[in-house]
Protein backbone atom coordinates (compact mmCIF):
# COMPACT_ATOMS: atom_id res chain seq x y z
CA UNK A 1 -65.18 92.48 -32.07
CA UNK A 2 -64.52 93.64 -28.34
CA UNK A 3 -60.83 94.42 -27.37
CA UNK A 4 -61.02 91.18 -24.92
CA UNK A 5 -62.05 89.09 -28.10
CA UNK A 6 -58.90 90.37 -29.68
CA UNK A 7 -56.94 89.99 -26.70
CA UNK A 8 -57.92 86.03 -26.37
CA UNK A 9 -57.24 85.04 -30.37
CA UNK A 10 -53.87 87.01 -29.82
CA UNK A 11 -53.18 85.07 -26.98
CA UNK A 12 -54.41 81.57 -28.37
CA UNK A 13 -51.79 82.83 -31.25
CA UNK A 14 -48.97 83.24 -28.90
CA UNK A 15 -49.32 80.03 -27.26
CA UNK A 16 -49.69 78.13 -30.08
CA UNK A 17 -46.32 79.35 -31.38
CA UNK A 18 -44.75 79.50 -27.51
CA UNK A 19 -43.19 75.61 -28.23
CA UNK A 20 -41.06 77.21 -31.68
CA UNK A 21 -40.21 79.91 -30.26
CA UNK A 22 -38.92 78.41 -27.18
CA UNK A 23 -36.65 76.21 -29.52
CA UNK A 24 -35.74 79.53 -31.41
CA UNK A 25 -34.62 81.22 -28.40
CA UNK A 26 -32.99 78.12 -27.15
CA UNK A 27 -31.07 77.79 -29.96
CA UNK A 28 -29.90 81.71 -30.14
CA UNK A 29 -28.53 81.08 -26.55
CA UNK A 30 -26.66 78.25 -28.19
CA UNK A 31 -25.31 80.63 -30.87
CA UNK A 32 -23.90 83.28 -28.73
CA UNK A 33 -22.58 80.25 -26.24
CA UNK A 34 -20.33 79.09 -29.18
CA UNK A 35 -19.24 82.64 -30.12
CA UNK A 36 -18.79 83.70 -26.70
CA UNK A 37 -20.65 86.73 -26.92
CA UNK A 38 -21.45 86.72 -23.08
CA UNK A 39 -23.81 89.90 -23.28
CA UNK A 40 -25.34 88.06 -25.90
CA UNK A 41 -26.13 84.82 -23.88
CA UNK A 42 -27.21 87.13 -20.97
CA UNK A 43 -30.06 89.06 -23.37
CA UNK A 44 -30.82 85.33 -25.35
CA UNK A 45 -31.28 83.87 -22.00
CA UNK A 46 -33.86 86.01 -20.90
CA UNK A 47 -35.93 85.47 -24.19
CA UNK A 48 -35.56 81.75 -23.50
CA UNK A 49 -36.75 82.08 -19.54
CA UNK A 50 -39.75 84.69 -20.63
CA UNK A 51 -40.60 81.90 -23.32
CA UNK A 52 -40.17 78.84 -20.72
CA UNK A 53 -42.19 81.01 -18.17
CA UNK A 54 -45.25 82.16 -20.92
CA UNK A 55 -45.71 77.70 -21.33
CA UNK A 56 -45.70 76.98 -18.00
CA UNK A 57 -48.22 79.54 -17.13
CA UNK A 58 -50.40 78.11 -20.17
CA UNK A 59 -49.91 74.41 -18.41
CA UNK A 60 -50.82 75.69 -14.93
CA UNK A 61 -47.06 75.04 -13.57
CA UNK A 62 -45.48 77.58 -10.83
CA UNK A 63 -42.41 78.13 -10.38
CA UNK A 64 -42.30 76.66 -6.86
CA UNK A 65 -43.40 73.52 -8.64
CA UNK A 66 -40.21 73.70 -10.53
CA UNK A 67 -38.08 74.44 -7.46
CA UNK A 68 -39.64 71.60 -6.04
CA UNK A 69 -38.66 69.26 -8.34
CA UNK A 70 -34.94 70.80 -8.44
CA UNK A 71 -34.67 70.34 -4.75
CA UNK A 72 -36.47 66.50 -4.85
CA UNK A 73 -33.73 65.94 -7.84
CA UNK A 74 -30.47 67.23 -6.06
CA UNK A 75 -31.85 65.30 -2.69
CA UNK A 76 -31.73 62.26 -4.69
CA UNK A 77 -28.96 62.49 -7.18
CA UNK A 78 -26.84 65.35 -6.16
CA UNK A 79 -26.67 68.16 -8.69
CA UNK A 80 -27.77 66.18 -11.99
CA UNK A 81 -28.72 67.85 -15.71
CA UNK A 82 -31.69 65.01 -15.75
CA UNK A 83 -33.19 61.79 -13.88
CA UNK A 84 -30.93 58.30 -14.71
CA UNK A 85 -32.85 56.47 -17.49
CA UNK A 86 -34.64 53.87 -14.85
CA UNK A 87 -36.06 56.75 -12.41
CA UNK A 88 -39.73 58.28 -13.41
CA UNK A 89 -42.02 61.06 -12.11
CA UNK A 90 -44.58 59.33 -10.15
CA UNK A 91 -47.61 60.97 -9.34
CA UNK A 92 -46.70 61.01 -6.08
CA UNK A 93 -43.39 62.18 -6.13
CA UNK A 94 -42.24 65.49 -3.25
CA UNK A 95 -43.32 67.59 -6.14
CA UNK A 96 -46.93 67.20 -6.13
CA UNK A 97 -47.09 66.47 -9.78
């Protein structure tokens, strides 16, 4: 098999376990959150961002998308964690979703 076949099933491997491992790393940030191990959070943070950025890629999102939707959100609502419960993403919402 050529090195680019390799490449590709290694890849198709990676994504397929991107979602666990994104909970994994999500959940060591947690850990070192509780023990206050703030070096700890900083390095488990960037395992959960990498992870975050390796799914969006696979979906097509850009960061500026994300941005987007931050700034859309915090024009709306102020600085919230998440939309109220009666408030969807249309498909024409600022973000071009």
């Amino acid at each position: 098999m050529c090195p680019s076949g390799r490449r590709r099933r290694r890849v198709a491997k990676d994504i397929a376990a991107a979602p666990q491992k994104l909970a994994e790393e999500a959940a060591e940030v947690v850990i070192e959150v509780v023990r206050r191990e703030r070096s700890a959070v900083i390095h488990e943070s960037v395992d959960l961002l990498y992870n975050l950025v390796v799914l969006w890629s696979e979906l097509g999102i850009t960061s500026p998308k994300i941005w987007a939707e931050m700034d859309r959100r915090q024009a709306l609502f102020g600085v919230a964690e998440k939309l109220p419960k009666d408030v969807g993403v249309s498909s024409t919402s600022p973000a071009g979703y």
